[in-house]
C-alpha atoms as a PDB file:
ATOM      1  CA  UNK A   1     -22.419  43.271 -21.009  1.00  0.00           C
ATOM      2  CA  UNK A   2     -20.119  40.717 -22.349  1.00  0.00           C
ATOM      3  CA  UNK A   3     -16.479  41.047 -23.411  1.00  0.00           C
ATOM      4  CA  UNK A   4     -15.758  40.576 -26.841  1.00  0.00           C
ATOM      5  CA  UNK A   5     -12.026  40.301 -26.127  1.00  0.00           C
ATOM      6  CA  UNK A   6     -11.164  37.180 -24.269  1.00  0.00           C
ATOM      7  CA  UNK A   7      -8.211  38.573 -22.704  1.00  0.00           C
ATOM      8  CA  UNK A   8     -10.020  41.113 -20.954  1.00  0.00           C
ATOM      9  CA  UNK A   9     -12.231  38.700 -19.560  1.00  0.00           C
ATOM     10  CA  UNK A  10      -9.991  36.526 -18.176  1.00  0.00           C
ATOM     11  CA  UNK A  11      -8.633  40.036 -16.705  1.00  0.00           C
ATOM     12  CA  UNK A  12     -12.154  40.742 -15.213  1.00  0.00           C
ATOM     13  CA  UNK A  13     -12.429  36.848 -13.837  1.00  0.00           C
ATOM     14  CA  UNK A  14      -8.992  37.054 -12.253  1.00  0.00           C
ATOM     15  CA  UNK A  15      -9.639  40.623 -10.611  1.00  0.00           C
ATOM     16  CA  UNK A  16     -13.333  39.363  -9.508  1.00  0.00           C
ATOM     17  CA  UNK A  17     -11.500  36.286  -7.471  1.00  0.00           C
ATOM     18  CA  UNK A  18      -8.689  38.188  -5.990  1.00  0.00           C
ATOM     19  CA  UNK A  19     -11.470  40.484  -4.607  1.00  0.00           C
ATOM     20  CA  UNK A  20     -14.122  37.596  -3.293  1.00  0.00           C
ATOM     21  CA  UNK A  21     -11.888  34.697  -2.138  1.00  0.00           C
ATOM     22  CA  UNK A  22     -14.780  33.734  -0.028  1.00  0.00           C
ATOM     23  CA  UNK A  23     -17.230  33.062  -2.593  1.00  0.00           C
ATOM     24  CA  UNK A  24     -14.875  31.331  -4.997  1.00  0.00           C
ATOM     25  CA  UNK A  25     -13.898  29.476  -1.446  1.00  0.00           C
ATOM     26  CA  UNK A  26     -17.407  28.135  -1.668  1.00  0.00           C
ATOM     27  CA  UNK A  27     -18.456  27.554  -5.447  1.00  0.00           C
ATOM     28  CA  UNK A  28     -15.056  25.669  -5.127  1.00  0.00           C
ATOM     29  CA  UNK A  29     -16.655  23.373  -2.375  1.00  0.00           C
ATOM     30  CA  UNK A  30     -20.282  23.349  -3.631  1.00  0.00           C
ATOM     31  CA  UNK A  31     -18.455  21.626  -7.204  1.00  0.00           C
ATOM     32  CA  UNK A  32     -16.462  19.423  -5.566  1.00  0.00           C
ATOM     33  CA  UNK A  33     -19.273  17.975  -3.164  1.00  0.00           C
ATOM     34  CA  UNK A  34     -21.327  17.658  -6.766  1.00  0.00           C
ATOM     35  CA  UNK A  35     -18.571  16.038  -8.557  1.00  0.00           C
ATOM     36  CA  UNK A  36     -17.901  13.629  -5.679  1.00  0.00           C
ATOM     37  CA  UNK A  37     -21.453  12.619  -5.072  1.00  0.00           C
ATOM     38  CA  UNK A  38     -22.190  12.294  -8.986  1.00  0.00           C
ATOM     39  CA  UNK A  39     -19.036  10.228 -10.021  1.00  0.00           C
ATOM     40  CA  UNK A  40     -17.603   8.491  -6.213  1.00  0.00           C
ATOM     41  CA  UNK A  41     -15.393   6.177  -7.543  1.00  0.00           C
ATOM     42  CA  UNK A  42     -13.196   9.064  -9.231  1.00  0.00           C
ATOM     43  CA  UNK A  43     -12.777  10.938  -6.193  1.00  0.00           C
ATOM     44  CA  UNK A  44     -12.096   7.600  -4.624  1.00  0.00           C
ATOM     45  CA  UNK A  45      -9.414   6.801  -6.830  1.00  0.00           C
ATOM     46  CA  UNK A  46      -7.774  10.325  -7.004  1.00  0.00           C
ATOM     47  CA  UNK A  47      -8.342  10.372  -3.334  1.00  0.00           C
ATOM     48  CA  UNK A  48      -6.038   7.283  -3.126  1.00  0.00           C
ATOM     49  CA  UNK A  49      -3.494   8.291  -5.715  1.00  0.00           C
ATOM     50  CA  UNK A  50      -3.158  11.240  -3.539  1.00  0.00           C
ATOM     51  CA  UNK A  51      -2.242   9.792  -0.435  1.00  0.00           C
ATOM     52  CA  UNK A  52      -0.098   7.392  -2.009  1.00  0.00           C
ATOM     53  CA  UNK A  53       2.437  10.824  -3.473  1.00  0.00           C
ATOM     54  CA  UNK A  54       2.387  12.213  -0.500  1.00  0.00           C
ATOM     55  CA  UNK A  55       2.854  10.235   2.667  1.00  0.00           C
ATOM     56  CA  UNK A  56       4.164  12.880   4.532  1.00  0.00           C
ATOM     57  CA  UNK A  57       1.538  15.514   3.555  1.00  0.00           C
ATOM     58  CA  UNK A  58      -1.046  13.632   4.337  1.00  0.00           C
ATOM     59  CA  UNK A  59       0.149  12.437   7.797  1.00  0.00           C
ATOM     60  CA  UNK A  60       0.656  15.841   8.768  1.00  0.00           C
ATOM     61  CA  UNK A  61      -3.237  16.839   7.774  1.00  0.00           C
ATOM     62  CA  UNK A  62      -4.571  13.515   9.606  1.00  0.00           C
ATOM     63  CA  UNK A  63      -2.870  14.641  12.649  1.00  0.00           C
ATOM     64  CA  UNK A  64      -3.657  18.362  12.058  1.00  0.00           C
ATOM     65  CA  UNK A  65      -7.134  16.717  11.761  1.00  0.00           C
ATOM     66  CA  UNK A  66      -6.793  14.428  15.469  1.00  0.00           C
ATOM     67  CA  UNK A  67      -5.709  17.135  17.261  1.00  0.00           C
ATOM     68  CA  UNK A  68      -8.321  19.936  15.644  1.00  0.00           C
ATOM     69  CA  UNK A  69     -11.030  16.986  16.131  1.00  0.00           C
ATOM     70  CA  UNK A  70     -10.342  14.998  19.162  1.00  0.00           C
ATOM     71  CA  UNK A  71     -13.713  13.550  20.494  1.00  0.00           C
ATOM     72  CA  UNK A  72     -14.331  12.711  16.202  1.00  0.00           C
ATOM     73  CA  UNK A  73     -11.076  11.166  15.823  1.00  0.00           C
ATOM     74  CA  UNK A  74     -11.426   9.273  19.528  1.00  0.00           C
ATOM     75  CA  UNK A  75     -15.010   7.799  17.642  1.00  0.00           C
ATOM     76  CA  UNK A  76     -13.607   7.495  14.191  1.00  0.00           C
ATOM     77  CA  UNK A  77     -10.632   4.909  15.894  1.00  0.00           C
ATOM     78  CA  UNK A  78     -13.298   2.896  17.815  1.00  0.00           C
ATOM     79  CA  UNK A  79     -15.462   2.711  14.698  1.00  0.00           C
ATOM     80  CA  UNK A  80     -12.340   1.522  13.046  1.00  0.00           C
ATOM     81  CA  UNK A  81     -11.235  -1.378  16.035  1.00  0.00           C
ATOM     82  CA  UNK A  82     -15.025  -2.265  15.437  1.00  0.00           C
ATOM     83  CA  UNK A  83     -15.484  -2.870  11.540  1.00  0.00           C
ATOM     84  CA  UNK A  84     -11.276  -4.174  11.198  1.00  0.00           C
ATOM     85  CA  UNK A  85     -11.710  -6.395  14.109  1.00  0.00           C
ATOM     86  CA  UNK A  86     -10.780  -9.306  12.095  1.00  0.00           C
ATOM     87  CA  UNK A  87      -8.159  -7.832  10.493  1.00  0.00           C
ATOM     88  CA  UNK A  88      -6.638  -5.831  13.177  1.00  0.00           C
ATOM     89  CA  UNK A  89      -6.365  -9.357  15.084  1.00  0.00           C
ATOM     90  CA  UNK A  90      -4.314 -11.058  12.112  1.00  0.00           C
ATOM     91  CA  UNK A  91      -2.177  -8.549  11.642  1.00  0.00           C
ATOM     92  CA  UNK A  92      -1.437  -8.517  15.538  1.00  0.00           C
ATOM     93  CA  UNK A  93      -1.023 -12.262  15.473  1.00  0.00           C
ATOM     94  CA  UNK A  94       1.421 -11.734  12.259  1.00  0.00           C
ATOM     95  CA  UNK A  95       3.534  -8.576  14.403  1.00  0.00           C
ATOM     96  CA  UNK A  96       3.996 -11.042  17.003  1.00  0.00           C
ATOM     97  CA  UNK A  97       5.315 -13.859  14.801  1.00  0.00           C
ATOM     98  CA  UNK A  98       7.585 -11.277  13.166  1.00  0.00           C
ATOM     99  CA  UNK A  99       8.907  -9.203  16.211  1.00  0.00           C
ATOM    100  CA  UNK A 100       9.992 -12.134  19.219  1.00  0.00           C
ATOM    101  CA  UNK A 101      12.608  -9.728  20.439  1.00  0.00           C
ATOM    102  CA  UNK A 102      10.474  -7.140  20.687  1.00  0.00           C
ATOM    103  CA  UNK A 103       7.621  -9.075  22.174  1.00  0.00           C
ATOM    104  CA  UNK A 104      10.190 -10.690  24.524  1.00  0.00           C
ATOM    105  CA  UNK A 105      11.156  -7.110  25.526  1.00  0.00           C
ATOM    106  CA  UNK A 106       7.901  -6.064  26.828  1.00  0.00           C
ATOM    107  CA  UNK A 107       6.776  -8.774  28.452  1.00  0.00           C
ATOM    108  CA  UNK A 108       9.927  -7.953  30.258  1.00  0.00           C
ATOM    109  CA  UNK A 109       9.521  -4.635  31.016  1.00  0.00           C
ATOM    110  CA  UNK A 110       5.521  -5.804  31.781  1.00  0.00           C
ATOM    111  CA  UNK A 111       7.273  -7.736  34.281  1.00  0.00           C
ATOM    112  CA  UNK A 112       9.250  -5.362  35.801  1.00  0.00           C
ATOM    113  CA  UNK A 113       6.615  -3.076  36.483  1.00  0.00           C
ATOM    114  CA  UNK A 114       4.482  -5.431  37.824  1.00  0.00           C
ATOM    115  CA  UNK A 115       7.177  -6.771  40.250  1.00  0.00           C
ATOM    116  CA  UNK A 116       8.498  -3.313  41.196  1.00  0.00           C
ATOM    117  CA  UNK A 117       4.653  -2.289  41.744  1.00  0.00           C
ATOM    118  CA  UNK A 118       4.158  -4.550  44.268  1.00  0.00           C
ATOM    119  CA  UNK A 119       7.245  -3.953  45.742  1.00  0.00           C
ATOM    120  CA  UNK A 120       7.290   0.046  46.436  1.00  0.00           C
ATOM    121  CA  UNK A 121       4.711   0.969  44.522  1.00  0.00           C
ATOM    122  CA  UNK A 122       6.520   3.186  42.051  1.00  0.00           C
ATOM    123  CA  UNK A 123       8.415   2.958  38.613  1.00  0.00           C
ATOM    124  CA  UNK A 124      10.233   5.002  36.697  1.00  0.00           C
ATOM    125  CA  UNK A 125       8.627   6.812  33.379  1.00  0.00           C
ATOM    126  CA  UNK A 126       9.693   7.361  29.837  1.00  0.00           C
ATOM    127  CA  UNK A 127       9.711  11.233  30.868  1.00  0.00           C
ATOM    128  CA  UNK A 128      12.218  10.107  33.334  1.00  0.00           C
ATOM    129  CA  UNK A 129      14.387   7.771  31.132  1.00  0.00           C
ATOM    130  CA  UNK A 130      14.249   9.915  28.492  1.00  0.00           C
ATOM    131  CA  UNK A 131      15.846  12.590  30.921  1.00  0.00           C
ATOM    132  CA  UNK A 132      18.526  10.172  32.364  1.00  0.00           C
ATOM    133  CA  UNK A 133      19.983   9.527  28.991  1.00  0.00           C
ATOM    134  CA  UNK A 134      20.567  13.157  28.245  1.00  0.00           C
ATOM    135  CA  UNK A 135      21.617  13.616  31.828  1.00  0.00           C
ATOM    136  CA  UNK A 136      24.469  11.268  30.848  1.00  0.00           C
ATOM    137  CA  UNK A 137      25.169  12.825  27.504  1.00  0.00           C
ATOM    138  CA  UNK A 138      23.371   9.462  26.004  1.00  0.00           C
ATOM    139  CA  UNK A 139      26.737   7.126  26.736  1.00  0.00           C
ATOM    140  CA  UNK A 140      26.612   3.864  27.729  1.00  0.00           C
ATOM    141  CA  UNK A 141      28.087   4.327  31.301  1.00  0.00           C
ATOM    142  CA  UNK A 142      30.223   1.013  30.783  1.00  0.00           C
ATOM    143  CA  UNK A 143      31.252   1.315  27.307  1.00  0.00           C
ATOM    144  CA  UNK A 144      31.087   5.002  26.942  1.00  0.00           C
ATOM    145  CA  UNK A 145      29.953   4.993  23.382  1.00  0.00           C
ATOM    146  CA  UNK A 146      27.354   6.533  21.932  1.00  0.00           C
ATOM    147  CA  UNK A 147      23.816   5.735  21.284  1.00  0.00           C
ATOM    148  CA  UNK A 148      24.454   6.399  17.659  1.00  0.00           C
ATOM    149  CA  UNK A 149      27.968   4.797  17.761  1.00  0.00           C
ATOM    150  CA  UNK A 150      25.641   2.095  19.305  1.00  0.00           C
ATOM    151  CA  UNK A 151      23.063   2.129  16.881  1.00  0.00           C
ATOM    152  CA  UNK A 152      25.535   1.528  14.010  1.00  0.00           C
ATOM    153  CA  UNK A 153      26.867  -1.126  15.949  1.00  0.00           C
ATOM    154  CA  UNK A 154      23.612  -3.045  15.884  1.00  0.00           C
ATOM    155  CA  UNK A 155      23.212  -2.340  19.527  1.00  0.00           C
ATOM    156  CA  UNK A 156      20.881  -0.113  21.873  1.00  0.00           C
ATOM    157  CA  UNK A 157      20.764   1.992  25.088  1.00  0.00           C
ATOM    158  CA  UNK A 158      18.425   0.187  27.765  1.00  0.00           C
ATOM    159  CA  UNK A 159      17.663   0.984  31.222  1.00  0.00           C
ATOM    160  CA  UNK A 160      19.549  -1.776  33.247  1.00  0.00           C
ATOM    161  CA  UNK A 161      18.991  -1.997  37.221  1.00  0.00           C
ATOM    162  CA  UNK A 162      21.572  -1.377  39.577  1.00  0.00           C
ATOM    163  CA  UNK A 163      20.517  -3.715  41.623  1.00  0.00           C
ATOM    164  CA  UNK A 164      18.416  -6.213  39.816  1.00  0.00           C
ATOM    165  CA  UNK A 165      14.573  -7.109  40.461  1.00  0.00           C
ATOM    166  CA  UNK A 166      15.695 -10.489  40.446  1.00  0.00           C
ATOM    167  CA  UNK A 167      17.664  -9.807  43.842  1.00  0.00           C
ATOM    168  CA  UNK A 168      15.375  -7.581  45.239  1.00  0.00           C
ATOM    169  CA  UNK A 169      16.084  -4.072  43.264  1.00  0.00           C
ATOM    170  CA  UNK A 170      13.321  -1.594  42.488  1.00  0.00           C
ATOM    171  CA  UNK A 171      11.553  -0.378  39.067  1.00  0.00           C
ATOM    172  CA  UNK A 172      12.185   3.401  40.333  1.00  0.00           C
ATOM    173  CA  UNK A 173      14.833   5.879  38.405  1.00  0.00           C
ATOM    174  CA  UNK A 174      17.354   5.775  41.104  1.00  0.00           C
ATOM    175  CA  UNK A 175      17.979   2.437  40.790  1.00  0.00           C
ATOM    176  CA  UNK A 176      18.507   2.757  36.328  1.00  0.00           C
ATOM    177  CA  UNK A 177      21.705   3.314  34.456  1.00  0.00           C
ATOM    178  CA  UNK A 178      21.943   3.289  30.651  1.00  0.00           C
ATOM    179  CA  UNK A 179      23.804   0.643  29.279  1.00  0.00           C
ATOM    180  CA  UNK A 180      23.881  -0.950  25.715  1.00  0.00           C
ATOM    181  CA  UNK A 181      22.051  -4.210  24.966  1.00  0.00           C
ATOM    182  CA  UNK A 182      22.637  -6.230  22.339  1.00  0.00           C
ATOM    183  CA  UNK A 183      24.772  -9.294  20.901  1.00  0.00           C
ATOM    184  CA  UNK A 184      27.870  -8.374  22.925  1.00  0.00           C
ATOM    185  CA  UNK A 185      26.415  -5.426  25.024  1.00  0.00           C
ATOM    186  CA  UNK A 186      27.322  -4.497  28.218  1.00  0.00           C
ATOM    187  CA  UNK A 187      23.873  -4.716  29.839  1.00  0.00           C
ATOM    188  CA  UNK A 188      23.877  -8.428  28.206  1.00  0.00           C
ATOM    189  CA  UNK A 189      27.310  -8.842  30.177  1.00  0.00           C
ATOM    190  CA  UNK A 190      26.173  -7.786  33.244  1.00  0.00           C
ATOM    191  CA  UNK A 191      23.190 -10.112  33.217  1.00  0.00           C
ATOM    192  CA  UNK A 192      21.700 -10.348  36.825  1.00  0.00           C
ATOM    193  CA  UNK A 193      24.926  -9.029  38.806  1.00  0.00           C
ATOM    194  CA  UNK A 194      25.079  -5.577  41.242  1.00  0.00           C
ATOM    195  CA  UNK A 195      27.375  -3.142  39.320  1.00  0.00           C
ATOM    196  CA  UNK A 196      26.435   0.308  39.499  1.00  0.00           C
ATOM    197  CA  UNK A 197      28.231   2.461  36.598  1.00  0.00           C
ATOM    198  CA  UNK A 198      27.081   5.721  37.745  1.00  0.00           C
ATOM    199  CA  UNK A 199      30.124   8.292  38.512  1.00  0.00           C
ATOM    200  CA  UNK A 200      27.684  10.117  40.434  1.00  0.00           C
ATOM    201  CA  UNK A 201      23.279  10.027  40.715  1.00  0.00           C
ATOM    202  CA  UNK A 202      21.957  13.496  38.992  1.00  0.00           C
ATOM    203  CA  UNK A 203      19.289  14.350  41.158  1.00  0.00           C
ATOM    204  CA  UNK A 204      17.846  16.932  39.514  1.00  0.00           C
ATOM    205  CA  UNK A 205      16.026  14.396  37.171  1.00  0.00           C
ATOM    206  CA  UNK A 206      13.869  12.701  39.769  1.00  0.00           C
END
């Protein structure tokens, strides 16, 4: 029977949805998947608009959506490497023009690896680095500053080789310190020579 006062309807509506979430759940989905199909470029555009106010939001549900989805997201990047291959390529080309430092960097480090490799077989990982630098309460062991006091500085902590690969010194940990690189830094400084900073090898990080 109908209500003839509105306000008790909307009383009844609101007391029917509390008490079937699920089916309001999917009349909610059913409308939208009409809607979308039936008028595309809307959702499209809304979709966009979307994404664009909320950067963060939406980084957090794509990588919600990765790690709920792996083998789909594994498919949905090749698909994407496929159909942007032109694309992807420029915009490569254009990082490299814009980053020399950076590409200088890691053909560096490429080298280093490679040379160490073939040396002993071994070199040192980011787990490892990353645990040297707190081992050493993130100082520069020449400088002693901080790698914040460093970053404001325009400078950054590096692993730098006791002895270096170009006289014969290893990739592994033992053979890192942290020291500040940079216009000025001390790794920059100690260029190719044998000084070894460290007060005293924590072993507990190898």
């Amino acid at each position: 029977m109908p209500y003839k006062d509105i306000n008790k309807r909307r009383i009844a509506n609101r007391k029917w949805k509390k008490n079937h979430p699920e089916e309001v759940r999917a009349s909610k989905r059913k409308w939208a998947a009409n809607s979308r199909k039936n008028n595309p470029d809307k959702w499209l555009k809304r979709s966009r608009e979307w994404v664009k106010n909320n950067p963060e939001k939406n980084r957090e549900k794509v990588r919600q959506w990765r790690i709920e989805n792996p083998e789909r997201a594994k498919q949905s990047a090749r698909n994407s490497r496929v159909k942007n291959w032109d694309k992807r390529y420029a915009d490569s080309r254009q990082w490299v023009k814009d980053n020399p430092e950076k590409v200088k960097f890691y053909k560096r480090t490429y080298r280093h690896r490679r040379r160490s490799f073939k040396k002993t077989g071994t070199a040192f990982s980011p787990e490892q680095w990353t645990a040297l630098k707190i081992a050493y309460d993130g100082r520069c062991l020449c400088c002693k500053r901080s790698e914040e006091a460093l970053l404001s500085s325009g400078l950054k902590l590096v692993p730098d080789h006791v002895h270096p690969l170009a006289t014969g010194g290893t990739n592994d940990i033992l053979n890192i310190q942290p020291l500040c690189h940079g216009k000025g830094g001390c790794n920059n400084h100690k260029a190719t020579k044998f000084i070894d900073y460290r007060p005293g090898f924590p072993l507990e990080i190898i």
